[in-house]
Protein backbone atom coordinates (compact mmCIF):
# COMPACT_ATOMS: atom_id res chain seq x y z
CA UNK A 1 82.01 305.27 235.04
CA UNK A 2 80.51 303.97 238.01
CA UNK A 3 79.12 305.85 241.61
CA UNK A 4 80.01 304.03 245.00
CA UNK A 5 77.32 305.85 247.48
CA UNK A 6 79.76 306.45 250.66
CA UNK A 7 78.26 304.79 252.96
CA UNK A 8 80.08 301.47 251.32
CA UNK A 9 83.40 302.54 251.95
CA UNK A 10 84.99 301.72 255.94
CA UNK A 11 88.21 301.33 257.60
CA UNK A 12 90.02 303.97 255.76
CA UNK A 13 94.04 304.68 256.21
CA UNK A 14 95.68 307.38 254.81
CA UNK A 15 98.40 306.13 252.95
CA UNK A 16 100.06 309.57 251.20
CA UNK A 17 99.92 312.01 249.07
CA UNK A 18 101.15 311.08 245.45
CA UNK A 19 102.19 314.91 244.21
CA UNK A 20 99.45 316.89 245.24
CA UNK A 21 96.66 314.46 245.91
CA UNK A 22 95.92 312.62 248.80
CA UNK A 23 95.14 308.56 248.82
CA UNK A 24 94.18 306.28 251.09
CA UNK A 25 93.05 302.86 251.25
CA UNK A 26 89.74 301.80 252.50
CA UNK A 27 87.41 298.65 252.35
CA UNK A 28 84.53 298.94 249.84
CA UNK A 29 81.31 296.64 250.45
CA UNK A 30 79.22 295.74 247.31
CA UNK A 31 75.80 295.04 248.96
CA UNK A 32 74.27 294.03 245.12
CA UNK A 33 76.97 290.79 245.25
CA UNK A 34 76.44 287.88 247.24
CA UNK A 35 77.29 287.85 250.87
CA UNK A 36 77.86 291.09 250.87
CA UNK A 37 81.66 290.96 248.95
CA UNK A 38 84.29 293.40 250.31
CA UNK A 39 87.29 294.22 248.67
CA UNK A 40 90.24 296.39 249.88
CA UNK A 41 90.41 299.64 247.40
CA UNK A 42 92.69 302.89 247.29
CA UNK A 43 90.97 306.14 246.94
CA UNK A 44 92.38 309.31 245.52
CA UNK A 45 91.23 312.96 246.48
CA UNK A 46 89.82 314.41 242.75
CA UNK A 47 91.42 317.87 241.59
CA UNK A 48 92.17 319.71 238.74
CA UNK A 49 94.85 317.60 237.53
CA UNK A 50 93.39 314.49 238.86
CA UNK A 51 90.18 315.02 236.22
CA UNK A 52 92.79 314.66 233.48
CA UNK A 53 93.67 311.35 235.16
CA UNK A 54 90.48 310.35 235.44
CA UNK A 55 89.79 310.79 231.18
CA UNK A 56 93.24 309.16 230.25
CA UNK A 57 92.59 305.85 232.46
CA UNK A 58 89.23 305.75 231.11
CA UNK A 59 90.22 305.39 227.60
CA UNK A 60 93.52 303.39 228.25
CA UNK A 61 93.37 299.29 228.22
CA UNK A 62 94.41 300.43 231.84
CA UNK A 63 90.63 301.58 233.08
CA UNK A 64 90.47 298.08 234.86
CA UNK A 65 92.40 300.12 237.59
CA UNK A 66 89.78 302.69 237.88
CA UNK A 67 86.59 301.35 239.19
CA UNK A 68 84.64 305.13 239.54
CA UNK A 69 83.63 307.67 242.02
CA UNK A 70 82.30 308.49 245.45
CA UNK A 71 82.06 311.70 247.20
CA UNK A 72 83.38 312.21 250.86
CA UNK A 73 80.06 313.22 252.96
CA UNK A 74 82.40 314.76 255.91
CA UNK A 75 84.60 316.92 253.33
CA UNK A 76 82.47 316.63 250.56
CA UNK A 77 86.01 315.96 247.79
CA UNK A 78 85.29 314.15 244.84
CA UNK A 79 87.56 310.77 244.83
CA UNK A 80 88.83 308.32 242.32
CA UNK A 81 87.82 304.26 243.18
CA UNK A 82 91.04 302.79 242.09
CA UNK A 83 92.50 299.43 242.30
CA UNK A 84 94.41 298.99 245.69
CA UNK A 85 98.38 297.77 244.54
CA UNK A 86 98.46 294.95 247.22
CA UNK A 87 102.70 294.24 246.33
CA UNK A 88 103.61 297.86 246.12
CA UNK A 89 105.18 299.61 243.39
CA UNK A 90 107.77 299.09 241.68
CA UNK A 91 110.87 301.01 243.71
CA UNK A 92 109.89 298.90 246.45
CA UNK A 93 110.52 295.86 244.63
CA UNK A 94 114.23 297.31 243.90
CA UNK A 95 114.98 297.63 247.61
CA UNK A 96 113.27 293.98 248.62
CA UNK A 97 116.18 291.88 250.33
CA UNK A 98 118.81 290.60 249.77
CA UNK A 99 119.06 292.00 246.82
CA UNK A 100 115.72 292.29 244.67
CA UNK A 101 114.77 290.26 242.25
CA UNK A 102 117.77 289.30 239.91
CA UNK A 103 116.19 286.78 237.59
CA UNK A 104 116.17 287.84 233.98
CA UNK A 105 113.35 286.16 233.32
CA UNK A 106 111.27 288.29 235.75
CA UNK A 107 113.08 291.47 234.59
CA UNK A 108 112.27 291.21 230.94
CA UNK A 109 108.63 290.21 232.11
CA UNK A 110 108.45 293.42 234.01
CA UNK A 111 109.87 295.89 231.39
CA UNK A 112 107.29 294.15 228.68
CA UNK A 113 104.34 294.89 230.66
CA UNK A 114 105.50 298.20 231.49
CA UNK A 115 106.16 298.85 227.84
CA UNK A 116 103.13 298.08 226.65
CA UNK A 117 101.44 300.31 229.12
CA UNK A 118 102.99 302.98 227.72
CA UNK A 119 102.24 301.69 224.00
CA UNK A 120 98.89 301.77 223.95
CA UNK A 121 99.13 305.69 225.54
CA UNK A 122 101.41 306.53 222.86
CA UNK A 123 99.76 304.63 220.09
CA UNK A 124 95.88 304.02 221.18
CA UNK A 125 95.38 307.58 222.95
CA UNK A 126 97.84 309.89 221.47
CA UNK A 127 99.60 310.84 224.86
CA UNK A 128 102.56 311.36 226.39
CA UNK A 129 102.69 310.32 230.33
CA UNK A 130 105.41 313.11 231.14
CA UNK A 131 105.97 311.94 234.59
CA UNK A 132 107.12 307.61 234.45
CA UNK A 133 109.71 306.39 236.94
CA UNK A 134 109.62 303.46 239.46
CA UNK A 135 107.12 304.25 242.32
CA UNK A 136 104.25 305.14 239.48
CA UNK A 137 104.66 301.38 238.17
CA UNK A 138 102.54 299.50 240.69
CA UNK A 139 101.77 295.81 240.95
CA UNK A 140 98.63 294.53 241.69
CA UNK A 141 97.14 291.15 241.23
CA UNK A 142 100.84 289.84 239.72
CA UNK A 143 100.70 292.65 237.27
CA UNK A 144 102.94 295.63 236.48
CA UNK A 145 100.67 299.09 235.64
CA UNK A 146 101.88 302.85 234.78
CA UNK A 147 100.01 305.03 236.68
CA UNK A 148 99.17 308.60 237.89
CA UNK A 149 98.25 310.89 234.27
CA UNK A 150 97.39 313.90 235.97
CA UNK A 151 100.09 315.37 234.06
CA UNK A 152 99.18 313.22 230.57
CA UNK A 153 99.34 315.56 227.63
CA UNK A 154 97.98 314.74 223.72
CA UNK A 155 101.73 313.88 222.24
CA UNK A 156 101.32 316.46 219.22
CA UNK A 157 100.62 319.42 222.34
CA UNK A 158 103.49 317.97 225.02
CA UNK A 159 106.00 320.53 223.59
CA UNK A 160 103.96 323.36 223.40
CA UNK A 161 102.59 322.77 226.93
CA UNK A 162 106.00 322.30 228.08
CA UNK A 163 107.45 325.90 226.55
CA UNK A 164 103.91 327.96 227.66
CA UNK A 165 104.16 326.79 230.97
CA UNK A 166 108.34 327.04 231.29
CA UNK A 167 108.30 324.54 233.71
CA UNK A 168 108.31 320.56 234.56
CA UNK A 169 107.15 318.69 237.44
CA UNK A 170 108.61 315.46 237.27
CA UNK A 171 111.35 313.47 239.56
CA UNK A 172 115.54 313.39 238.66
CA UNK A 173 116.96 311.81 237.03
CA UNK A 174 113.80 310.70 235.35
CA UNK A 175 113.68 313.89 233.06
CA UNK A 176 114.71 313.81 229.51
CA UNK A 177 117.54 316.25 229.09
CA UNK A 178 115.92 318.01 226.31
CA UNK A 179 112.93 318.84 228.71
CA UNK A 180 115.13 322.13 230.05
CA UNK A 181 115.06 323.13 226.69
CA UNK A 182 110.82 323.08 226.25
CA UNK A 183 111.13 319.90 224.49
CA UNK A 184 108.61 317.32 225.49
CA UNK A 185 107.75 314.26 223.17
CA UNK A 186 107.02 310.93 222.67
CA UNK A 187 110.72 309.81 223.36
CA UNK A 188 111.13 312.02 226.30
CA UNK A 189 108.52 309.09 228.00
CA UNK A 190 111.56 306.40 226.73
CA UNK A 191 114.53 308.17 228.37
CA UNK A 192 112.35 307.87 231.58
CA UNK A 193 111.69 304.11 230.49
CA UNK A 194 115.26 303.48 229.92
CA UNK A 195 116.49 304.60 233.55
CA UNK A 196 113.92 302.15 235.02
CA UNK A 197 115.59 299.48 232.78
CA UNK A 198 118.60 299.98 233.75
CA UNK A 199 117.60 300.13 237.76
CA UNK A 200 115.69 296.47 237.26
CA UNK A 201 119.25 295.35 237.04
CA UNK A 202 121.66 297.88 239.00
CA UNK A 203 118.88 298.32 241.85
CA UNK A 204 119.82 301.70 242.83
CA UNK A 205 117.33 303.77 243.97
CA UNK A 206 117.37 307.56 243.82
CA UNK A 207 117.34 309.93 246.90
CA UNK A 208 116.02 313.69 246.57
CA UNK A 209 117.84 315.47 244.13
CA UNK A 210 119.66 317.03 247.00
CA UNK A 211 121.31 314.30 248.25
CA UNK A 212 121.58 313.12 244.41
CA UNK A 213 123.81 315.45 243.25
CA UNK A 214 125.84 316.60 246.69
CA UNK A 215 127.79 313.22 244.74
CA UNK A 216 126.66 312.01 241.74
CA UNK A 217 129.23 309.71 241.56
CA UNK A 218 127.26 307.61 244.09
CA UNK A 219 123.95 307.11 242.16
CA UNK A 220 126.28 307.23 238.50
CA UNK A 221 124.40 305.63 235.63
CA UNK A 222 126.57 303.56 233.87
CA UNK A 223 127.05 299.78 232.25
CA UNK A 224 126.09 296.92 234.90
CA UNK A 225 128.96 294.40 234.51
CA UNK A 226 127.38 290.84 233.51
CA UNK A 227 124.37 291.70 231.40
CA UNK A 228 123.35 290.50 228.12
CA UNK A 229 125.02 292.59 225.79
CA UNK A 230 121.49 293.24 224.00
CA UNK A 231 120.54 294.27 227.39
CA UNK A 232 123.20 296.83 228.15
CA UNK A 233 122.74 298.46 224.30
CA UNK A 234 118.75 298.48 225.06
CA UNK A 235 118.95 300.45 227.66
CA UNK A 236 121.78 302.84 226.54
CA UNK A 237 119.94 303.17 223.70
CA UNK A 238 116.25 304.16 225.58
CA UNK A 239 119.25 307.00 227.38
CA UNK A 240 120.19 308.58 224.03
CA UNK A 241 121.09 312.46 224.21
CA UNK A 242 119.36 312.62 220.87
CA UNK A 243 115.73 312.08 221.38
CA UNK A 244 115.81 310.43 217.69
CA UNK A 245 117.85 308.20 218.39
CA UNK A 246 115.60 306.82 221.14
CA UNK A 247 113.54 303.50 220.12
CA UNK A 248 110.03 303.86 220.72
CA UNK A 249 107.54 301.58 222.95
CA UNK A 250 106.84 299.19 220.44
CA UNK A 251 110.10 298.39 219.33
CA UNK A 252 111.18 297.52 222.89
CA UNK A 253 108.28 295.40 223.20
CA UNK A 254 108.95 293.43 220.65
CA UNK A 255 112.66 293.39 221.55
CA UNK A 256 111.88 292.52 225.18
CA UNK A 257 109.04 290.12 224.11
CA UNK A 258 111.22 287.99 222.01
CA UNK A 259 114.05 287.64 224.46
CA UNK A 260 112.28 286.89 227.14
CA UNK A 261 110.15 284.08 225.00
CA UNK A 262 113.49 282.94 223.98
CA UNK A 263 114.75 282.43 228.08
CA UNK A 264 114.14 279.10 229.53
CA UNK A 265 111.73 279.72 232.77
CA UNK A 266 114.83 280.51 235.11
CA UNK A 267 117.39 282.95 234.19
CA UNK A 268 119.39 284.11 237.26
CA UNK A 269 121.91 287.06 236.16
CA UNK A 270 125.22 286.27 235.62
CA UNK A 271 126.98 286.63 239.43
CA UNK A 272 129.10 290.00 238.56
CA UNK A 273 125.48 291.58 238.49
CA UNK A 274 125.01 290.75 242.37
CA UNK A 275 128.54 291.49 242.88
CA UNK A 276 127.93 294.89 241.20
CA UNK A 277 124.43 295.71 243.34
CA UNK A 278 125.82 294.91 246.75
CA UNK A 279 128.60 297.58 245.96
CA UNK A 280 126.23 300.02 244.79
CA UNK A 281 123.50 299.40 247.70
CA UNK A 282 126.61 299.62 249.94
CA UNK A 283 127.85 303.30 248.71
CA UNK A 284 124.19 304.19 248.47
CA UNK A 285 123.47 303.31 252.19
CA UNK A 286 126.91 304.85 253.20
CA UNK A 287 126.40 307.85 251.59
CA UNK A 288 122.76 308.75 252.93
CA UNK A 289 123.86 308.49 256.52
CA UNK A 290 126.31 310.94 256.02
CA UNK A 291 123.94 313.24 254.40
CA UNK A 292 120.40 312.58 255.59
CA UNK A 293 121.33 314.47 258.48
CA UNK A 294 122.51 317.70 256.69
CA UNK A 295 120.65 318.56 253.93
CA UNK A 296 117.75 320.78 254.92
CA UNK A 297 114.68 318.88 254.14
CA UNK A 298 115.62 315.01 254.14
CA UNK A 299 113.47 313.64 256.87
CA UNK A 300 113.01 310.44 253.98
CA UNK A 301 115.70 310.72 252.36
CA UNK A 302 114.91 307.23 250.51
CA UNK A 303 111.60 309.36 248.93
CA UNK A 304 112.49 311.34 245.75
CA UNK A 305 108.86 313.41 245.81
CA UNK A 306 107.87 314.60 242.38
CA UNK A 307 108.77 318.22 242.21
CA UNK A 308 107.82 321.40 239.48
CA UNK A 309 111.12 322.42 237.97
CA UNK A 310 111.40 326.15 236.07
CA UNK A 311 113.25 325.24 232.71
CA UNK A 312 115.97 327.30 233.45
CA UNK A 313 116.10 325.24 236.84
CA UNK A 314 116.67 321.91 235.76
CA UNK A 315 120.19 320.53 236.68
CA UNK A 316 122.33 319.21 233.81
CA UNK A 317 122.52 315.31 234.74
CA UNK A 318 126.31 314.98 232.36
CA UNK A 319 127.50 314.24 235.54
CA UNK A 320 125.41 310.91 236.66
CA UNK A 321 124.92 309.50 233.47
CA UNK A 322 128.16 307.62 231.97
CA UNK A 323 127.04 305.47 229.07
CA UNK A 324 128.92 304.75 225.70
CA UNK A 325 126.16 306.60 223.46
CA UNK A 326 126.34 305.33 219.75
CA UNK A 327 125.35 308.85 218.87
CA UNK A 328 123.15 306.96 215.63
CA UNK A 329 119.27 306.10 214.58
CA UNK A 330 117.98 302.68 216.79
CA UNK A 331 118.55 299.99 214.09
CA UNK A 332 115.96 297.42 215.67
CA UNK A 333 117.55 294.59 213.35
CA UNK A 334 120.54 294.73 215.63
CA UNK A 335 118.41 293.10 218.12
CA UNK A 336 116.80 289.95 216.65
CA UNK A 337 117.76 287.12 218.41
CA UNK A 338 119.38 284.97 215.93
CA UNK A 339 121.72 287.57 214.68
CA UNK A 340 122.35 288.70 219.15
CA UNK A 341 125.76 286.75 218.34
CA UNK A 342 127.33 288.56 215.51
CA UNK A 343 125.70 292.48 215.88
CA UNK A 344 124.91 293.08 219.46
């Protein structure tokens, strides 16, 4: 781990406060390089939960993020040197005009990446992430990483955290359903995966959980008319009520991998898909003018903060999600390529 003194750091912006923690961006100037290099960096306010962060990215492939430390010498708060995500994060890539990026090419590129972040914290580290969805996938440098792990737990301990603490901070609909039951695993980290998936091609974008559910009909989860058929089962799958049933990071890497090996270098969607997200942005955009107004607490209603959730609190999500569930174990040879024809 490296120290920045503070008298390197200039020009700093507050940005926002991701959870509990507030970052900003600021320009860091490395005196020991030649002509004095400068290079635009986020910084992140160090608390209790932030230390935890600061230990998982540290042993994670994904430490390349995480450049060190400096200390504030007005407030004197310990903060994280982190890689500054130049393109955003991923949620604003959904909402990019006219109607986000509906190459398939590009989507399967995305999904591997973030897939294999969350590999190597299952597999390499041990951990479950307990808190994935779109605006903690960032992109910097033409790269897709899962951040924030201030809420990381060893995999074999996620449960038992989970039912000691009877509660869940996390975002809807992001939250496994078995998570209001004190279950926390492994394949509760997939569910989360799977709604991403299936918002790379539906592009809708959740609202606070307040304006969420005053319709769920609006913000439904259900099949996106002119996928790949191996698509539409992927992500249905990753969306299993059965955590079991779930695949796990590896398998949809190497499901992902292979497909998107197998697609020549442009793959536009079929049009139905673009079709399909207009309608959907449309009732999206119609329905949070009606309610951004009246629900107490909305000022963004296009930000869905991360909130803590008692068990007992967590709203059944029957309602939103409306896939045809196979109800069985993955069976990852459905998915090879040369077979796509005949099985899936």
């Amino acid at each position: 781990m490296r120290w920045y003194p503070w008298r390197w750091f200039s020009n700093m912006q507050f940005i926002g406060c991701g959870g509990f923690s507030a970052v900003y961006s600021a320009t860091l100037r490395l005196p020991f390089l030649q002509a004095n290099t400068e290079l635009k960096v986020a910084l992140k306010i160090v608390d209790d939960k932030v230390l935890n962060e600061i230990a998982v990215q540290s042993r994670a492939f994904l430490a390349l993020l995480f450049s060190g430390v400096t200390v504030c010498e007005t407030t004197g708060d310990l903060m994280m040197v982190m890689t500054y995500a130049q393109d955003g994060n991923l949620e604003d890539h959904f909402q990019q005009d006219p109607l986000g990026d509906l190459d398939l090419k590009t989507i399967t590129g995305t999904i591997t990446r973030v897939a294999i972040n969350i590999a190597s914290l299952h597999d390499e580290i041990g951990m479950c992430h307990r808190n994935i969805h779109p605006r903690n996938v960032i992109c910097a440098e033409e790269d897709y990483f899962l951040v924030d792990y201030r809420f990381s737990t060893a995999s074999n301990e996620a449960t038992t955290v989970t039912q000691a603490a009877k509660a869940h901070y996390g975002r809807l609909p992001f939250i496994a359903p078995e998570v209001s039951d004190g279950i926390y695993t492994e394949k509760s980290d997939i569910y989360s995966l799977g709604i991403i998936i299936w918002q790379l091609v539906a592009k809708v974008v959740f609202p606070s959980p307040e304006i969420m559910l005053s319709n769920p009909e609006v913000y439904r989860i259900e099949p996106v008319p002119g996928v790949p058929k191996w698509y539409e089962a992927l992500y249905t799958a990753c969306l299993e009520p059965n955590p079991a049933n779930r695949p796990d990071a590896d398998e949809i890497c190497s499901i992902v991998r292979s497909h998107n090996e197998d697609m020549p270098e442009k793959s536009p969607l079929d049009p139905q898909v673009a079709e399909y997200v207009t309608q959907r942005r449309k009732a999206c955009d119609e329905h949070l003018a009606k309610t951004a107004v009246t629900i107490p607490g909305s000022n963004n209603p296009r930000t869905s903060t991360t909130r803590v959730y008692t068990l007992a609190s967590l709203p059944p999500l029957d309602s939103l999600v409306r896939l045809h569930f196979t109800n069985k174990p993955f069976d990852m040879a459905l998915y090879e390529i040369e077979d796509e024809d005949d099985n899936i």
